[in-house]
N, C-alpha and C. Protein backbone atom coordinates (compact mmCIF):
# COMPACT_ATOMS: atom_id res chain seq x y z
N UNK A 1 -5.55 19.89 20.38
CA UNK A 1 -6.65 19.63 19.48
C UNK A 1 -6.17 19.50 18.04
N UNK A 2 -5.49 20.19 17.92
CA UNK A 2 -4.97 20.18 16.09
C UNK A 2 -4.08 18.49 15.84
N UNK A 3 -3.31 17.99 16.97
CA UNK A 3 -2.94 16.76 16.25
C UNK A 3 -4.26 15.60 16.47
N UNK A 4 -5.31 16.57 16.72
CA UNK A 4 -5.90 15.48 17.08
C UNK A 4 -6.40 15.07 15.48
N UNK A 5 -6.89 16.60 14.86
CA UNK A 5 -7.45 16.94 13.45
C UNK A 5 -6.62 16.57 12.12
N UNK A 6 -5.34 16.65 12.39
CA UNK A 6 -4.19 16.63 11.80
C UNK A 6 -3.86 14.63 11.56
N UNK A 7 -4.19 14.30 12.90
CA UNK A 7 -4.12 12.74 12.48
C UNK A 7 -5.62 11.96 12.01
N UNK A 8 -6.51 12.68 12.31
CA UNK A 8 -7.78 12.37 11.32
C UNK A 8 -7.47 12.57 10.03
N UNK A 9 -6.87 13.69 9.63
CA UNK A 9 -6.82 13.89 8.15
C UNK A 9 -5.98 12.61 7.87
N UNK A 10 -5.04 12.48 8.39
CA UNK A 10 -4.00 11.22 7.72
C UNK A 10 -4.67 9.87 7.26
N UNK A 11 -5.85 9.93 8.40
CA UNK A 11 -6.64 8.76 8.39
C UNK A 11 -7.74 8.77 7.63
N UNK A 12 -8.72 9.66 7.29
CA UNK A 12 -8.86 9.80 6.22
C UNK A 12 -8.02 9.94 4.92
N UNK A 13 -6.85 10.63 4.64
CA UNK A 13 -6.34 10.28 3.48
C UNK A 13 -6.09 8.89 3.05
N UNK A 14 -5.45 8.10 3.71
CA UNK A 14 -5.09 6.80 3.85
C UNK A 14 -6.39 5.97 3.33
N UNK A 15 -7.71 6.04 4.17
CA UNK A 15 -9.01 5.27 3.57
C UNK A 15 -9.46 5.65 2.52
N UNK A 16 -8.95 7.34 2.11
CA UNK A 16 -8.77 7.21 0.68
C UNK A 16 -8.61 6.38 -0.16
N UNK A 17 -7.58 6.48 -0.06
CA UNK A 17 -6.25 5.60 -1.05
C UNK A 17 -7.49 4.29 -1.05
N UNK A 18 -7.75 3.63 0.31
CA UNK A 18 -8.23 2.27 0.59
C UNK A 18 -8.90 2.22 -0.49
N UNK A 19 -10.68 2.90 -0.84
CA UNK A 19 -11.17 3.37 -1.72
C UNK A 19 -11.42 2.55 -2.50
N UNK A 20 -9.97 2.63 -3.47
CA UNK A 20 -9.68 2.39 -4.80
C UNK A 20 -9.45 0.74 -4.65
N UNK A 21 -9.35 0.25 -3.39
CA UNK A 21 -9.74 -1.94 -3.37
C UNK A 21 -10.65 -1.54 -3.28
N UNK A 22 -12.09 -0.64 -2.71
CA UNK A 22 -13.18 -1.01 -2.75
C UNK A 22 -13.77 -0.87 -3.91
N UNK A 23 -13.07 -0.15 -5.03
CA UNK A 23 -13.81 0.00 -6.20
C UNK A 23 -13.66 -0.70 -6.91
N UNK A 24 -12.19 -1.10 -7.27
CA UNK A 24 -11.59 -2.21 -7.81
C UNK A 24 -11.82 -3.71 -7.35
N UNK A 25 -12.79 -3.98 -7.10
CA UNK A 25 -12.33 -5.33 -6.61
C UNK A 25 -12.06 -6.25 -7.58
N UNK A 26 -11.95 -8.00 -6.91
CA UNK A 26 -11.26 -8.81 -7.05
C UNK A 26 -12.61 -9.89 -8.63
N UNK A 27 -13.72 -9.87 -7.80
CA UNK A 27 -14.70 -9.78 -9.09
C UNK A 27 -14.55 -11.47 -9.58
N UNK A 28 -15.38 -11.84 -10.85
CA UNK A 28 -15.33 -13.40 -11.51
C UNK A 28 -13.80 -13.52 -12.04
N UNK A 29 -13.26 -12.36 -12.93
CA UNK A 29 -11.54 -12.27 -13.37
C UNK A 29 -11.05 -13.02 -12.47
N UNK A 30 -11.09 -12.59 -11.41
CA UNK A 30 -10.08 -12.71 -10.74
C UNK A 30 -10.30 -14.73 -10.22
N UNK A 31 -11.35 -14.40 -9.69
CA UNK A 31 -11.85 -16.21 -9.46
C UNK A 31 -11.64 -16.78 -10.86
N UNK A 32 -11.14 -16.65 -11.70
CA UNK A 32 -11.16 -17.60 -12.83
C UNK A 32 -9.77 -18.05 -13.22
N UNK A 33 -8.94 -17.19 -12.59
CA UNK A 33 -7.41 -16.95 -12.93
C UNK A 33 -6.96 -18.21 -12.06
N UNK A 34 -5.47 -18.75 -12.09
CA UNK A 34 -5.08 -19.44 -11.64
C UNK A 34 -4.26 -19.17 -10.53
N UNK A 35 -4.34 -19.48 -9.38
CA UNK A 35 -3.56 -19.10 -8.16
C UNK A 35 -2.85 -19.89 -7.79
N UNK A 36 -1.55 -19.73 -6.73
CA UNK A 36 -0.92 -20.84 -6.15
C UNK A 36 -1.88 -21.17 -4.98
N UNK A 37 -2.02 -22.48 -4.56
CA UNK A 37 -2.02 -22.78 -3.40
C UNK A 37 -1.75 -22.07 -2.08
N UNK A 38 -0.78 -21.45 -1.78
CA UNK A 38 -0.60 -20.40 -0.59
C UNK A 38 -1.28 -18.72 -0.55
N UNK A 39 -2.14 -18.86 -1.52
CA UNK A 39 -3.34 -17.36 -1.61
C UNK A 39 -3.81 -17.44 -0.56
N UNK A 40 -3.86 -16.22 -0.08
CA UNK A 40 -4.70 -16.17 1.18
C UNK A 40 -6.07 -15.77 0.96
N UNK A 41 -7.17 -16.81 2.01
CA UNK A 41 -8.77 -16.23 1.86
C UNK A 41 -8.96 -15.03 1.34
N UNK A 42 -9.88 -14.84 0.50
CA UNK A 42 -10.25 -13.41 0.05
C UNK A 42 -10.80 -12.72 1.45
N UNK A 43 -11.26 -12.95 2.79
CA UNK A 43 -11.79 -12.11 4.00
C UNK A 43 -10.71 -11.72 4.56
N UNK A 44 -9.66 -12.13 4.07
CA UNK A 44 -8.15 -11.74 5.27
C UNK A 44 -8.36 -10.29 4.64
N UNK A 45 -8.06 -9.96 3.61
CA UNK A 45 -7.55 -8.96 2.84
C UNK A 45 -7.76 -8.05 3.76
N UNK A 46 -9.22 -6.95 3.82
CA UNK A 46 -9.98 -6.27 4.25
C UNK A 46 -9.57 -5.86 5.43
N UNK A 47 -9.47 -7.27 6.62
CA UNK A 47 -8.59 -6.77 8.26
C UNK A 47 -7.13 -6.69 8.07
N UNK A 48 -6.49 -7.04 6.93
CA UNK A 48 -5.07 -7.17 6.94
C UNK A 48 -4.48 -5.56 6.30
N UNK A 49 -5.69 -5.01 5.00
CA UNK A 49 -5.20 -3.56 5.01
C UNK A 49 -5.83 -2.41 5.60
N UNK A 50 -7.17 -2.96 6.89
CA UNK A 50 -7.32 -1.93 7.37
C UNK A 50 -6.33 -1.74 8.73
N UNK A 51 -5.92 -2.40 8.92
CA UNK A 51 -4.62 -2.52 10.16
C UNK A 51 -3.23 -1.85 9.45
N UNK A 52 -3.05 -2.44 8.36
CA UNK A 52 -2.01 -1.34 7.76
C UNK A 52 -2.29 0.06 7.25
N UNK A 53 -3.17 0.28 6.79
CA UNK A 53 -3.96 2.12 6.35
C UNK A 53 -3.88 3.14 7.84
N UNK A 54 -4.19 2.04 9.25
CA UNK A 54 -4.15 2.97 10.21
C UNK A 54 -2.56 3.22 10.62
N UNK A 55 -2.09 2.08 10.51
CA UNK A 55 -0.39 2.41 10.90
C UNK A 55 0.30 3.33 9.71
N UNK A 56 -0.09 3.43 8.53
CA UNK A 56 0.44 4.33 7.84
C UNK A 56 0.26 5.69 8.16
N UNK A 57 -1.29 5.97 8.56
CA UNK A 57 -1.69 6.86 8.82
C UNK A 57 -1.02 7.68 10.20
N UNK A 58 -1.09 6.59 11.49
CA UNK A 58 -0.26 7.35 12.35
C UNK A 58 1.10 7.27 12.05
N UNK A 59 2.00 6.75 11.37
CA UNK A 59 3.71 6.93 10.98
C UNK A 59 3.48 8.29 10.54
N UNK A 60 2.61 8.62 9.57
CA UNK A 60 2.99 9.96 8.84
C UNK A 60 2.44 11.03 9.48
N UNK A 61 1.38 10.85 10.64
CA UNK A 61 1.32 11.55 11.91
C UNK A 61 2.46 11.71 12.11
N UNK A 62 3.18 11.20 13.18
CA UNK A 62 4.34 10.84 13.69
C UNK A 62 5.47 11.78 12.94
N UNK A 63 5.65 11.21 11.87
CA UNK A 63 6.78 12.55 11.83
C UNK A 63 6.17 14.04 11.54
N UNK A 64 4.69 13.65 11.36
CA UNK A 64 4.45 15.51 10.84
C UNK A 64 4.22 16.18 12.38
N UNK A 65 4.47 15.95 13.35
CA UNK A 65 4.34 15.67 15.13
C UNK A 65 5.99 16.45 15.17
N UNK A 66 7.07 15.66 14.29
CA UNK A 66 8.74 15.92 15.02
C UNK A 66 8.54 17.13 13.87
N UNK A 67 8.25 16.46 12.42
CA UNK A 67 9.04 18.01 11.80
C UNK A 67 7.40 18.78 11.50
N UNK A 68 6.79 18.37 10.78
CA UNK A 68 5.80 19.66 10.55
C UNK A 68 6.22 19.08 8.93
N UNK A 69 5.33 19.54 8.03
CA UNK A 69 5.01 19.27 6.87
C UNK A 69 6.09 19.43 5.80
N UNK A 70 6.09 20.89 6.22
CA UNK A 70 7.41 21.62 5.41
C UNK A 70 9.20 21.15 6.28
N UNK A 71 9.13 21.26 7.11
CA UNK A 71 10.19 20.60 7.90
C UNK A 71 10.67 18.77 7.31
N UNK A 72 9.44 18.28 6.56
CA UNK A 72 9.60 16.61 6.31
C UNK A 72 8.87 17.01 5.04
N UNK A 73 9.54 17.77 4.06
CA UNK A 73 8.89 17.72 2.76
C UNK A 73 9.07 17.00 1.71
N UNK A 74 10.56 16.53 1.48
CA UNK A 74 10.75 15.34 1.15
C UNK A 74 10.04 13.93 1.63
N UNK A 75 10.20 14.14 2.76
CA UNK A 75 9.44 12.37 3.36
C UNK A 75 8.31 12.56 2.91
N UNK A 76 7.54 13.54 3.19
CA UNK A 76 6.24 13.32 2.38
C UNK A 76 5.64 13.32 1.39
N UNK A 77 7.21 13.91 0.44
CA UNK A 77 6.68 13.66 -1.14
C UNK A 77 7.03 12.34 -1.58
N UNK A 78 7.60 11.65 -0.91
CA UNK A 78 8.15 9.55 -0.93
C UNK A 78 6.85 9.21 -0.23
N UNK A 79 6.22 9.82 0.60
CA UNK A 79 4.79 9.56 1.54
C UNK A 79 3.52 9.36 0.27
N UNK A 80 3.48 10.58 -0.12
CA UNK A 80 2.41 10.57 -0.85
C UNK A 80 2.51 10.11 -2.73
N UNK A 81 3.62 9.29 -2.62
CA UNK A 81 4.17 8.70 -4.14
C UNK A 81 3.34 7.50 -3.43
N UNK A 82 3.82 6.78 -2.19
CA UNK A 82 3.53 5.39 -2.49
C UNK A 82 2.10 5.59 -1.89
N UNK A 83 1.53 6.16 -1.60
CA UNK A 83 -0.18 5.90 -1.12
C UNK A 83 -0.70 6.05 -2.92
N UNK A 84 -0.28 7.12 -3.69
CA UNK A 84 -0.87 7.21 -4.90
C UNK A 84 -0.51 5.41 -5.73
N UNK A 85 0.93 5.14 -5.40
CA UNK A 85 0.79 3.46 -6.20
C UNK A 85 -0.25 2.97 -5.08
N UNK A 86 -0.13 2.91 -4.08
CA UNK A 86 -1.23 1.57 -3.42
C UNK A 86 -2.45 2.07 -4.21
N UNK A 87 -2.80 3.33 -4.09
CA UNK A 87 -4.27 2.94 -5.02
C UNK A 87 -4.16 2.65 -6.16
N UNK A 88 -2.84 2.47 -6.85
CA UNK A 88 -2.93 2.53 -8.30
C UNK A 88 -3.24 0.88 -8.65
N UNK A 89 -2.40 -0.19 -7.42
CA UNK A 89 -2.32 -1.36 -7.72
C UNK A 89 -3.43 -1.94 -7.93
N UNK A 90 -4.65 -1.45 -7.47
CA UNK A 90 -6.17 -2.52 -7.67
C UNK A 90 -6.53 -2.41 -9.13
N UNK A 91 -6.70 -0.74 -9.30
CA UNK A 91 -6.86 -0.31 -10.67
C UNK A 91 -6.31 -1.06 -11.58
N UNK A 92 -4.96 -1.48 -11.36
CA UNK A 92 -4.30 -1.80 -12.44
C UNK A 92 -4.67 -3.43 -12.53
N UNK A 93 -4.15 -3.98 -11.45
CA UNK A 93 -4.87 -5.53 -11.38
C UNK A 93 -5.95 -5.49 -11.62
N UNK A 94 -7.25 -5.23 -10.54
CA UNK A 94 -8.73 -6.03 -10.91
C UNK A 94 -9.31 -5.02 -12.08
N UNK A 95 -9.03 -4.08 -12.25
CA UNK A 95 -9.81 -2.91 -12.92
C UNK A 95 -9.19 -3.14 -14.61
N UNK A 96 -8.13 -3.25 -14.77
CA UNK A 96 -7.51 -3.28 -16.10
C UNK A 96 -7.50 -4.88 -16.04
N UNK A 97 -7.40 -5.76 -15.26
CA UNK A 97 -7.10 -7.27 -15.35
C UNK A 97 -5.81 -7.47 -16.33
N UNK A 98 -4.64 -6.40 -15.66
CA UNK A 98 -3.25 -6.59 -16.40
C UNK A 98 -2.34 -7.22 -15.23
N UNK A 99 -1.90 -7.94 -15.38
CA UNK A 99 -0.87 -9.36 -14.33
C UNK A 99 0.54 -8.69 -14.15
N UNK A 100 1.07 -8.89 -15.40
CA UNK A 100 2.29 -8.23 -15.60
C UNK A 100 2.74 -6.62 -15.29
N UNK A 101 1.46 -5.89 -15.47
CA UNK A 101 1.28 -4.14 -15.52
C UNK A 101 1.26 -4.35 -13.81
N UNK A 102 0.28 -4.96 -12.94
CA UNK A 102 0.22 -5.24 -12.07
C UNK A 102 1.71 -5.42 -10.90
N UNK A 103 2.22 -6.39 -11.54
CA UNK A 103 3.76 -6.90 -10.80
C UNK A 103 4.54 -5.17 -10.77
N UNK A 104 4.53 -4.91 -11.86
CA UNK A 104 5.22 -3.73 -12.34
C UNK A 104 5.05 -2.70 -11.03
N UNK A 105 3.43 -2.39 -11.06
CA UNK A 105 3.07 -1.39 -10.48
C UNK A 105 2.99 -1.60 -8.70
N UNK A 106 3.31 -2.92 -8.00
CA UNK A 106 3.69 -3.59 -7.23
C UNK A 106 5.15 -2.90 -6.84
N UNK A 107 5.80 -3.72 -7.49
CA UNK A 107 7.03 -3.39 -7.63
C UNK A 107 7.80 -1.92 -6.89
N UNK A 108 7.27 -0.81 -7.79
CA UNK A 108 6.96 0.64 -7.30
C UNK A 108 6.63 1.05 -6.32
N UNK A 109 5.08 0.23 -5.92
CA UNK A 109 5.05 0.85 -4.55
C UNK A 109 6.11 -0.15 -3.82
N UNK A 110 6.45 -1.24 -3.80
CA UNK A 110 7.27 -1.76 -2.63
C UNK A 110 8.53 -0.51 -2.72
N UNK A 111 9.42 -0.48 -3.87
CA UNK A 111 10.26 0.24 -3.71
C UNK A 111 10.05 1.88 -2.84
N UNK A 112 8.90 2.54 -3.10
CA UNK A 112 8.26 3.59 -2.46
C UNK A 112 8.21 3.54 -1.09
N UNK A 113 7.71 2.23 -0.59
CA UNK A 113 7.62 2.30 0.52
C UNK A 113 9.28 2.11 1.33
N UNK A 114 9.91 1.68 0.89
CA UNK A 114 10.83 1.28 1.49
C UNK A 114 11.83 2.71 1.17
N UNK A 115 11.49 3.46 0.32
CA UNK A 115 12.12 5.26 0.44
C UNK A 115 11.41 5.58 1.43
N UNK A 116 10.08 5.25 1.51
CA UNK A 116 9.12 6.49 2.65
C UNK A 116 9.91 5.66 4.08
N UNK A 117 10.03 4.42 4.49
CA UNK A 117 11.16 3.81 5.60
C UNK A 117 12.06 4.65 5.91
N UNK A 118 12.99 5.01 4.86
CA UNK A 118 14.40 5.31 4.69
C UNK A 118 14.43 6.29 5.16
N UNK A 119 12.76 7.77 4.61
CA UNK A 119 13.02 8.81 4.79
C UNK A 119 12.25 9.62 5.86
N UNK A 120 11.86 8.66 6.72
CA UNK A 120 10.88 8.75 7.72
C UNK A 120 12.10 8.53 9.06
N UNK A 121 12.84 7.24 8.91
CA UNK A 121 13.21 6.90 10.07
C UNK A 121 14.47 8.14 10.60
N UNK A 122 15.25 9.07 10.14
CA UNK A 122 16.10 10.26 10.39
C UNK A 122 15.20 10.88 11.72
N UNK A 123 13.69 11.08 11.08
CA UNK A 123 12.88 12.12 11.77
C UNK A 123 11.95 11.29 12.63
N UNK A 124 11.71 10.49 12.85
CA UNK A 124 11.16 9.18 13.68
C UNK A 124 11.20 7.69 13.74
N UNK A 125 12.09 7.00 14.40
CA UNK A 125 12.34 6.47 14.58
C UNK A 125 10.87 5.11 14.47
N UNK A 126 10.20 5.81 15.11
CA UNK A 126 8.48 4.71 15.65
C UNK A 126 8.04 4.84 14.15
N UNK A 127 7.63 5.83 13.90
CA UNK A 127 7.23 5.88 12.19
C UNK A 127 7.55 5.15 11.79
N UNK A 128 8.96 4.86 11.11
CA UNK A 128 9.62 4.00 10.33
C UNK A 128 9.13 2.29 10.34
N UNK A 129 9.49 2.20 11.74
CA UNK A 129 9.16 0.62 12.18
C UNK A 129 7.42 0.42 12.12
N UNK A 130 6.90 1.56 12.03
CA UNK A 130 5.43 0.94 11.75
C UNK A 130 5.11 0.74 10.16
N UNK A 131 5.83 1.51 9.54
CA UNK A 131 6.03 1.01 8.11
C UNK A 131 5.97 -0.31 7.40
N UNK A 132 7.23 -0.89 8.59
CA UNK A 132 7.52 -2.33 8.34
C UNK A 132 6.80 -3.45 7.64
N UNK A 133 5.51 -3.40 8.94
CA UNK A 133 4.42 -4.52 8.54
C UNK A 133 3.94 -4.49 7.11
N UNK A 134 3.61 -3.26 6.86
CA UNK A 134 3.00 -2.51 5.19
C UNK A 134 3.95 -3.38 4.35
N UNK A 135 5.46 -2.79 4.60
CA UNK A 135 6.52 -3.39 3.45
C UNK A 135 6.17 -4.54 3.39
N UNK A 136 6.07 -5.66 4.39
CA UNK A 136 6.20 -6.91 4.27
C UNK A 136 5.03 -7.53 3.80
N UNK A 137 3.60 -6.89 3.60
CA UNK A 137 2.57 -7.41 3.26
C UNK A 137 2.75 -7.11 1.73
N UNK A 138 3.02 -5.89 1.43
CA UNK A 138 3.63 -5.64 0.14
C UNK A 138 4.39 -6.36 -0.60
N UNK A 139 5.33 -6.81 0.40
CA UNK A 139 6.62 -7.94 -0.36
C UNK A 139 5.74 -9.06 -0.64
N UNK A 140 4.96 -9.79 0.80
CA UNK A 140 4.38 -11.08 0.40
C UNK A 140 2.93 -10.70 -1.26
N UNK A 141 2.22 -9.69 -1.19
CA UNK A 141 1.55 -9.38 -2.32
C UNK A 141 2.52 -9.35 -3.41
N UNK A 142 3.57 -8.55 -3.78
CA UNK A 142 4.00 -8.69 -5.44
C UNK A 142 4.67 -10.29 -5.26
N UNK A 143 4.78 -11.10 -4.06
CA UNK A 143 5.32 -12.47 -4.68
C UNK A 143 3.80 -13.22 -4.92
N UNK A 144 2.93 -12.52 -4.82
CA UNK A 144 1.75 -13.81 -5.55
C UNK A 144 1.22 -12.87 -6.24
N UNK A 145 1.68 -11.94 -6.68
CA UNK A 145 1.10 -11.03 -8.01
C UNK A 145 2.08 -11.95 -9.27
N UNK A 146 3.19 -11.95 -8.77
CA UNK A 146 4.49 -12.46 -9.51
C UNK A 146 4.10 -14.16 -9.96
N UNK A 147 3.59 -14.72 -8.73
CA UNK A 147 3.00 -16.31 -8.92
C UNK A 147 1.91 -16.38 -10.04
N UNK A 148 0.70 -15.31 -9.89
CA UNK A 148 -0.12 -15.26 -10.52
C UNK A 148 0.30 -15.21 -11.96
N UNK A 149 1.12 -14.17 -12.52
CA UNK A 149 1.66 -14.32 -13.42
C UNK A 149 2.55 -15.36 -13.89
N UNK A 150 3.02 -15.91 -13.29
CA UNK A 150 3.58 -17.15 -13.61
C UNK A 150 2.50 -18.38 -13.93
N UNK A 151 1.39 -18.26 -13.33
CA UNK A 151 0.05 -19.52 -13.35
C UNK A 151 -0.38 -18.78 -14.86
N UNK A 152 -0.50 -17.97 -15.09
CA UNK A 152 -1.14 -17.57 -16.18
C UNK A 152 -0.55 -16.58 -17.32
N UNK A 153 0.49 -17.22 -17.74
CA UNK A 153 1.23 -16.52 -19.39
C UNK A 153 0.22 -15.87 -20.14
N UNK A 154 -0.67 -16.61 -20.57
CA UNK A 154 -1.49 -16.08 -21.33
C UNK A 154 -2.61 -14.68 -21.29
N UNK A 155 -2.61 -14.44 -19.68
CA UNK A 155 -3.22 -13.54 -19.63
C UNK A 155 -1.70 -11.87 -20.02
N UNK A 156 -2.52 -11.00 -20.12
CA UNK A 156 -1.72 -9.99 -20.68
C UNK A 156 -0.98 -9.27 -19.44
């Protein structure tokens, strides 16, 4: 019963984090700005990070399953760095409408996530690789955070 409670919490923490796109959204700013051509529909978003929030959620199950909290205290202080940037990135994009602050704060969590990879996979192997997808949606987001900024100098 407890991993049952134990991976609810994860999953709730995680839709936490989510939250902060629902508060932040994307808004007229954002429709006014200049995009590349390869943006994806604004409806992808929504199924694309609620499929990643649950795989985060069970990875960090997953190792708190091999070591236990304190046993993976490091991994979970690289765990709970990059869930605090994912919520930070909406804030900073749609909420501040900063491009560049944005890339920046991108940036961070990709690097974050790819420590929470590093420091996950020792103690689970499955964890790690469910990470993956996250990194790579991450990678493809700061390259059209990065585009965006490139379409539009002028914004700050």
């Amino acid at each position: 019963m407890t991993d049952w409670i134990v991976l609810a919490g994860f999953i709730v923490a995680c839709f936490g984090v989510a939250s902060s796109g629902a508060f932040f959204r994307p808004g007229e700013w954002y429709r006014s700005i200049r995009k590349p051509s390869w943006t994806p529909p604004n409806w992808l978003f929504a199924p694309a990070w609620t499929l990643l929030y649950i795989l985060i959620a069970i990875a960090g199950w997953l190792v708190w399953r091999k070591a236990g909290f304190q046993g993976a205290a490091g991994a979970f202080t690289i765990y709970i760095v990059q869930l605090l940037l994912n919520a930070g990135w909406p804030a900073v994009f749609f909420g501040l409408q900063r491009i560049k602050a944005g890339f920046a704060e991108v940036s961070l969590l990709w690097l974050s996530i790819a420590a929470t990879i590093a420091a996950f996979a020792p103690i689970d192997e499955t964890a790690a690789l469910l990470l993956v997808p996250y990194l790579c949606w991450v990678t493809f987001a700061a390259g059209l955070n990065f585009a965006i900024l490139r379409l539009n100098p002028e914004r700050p």
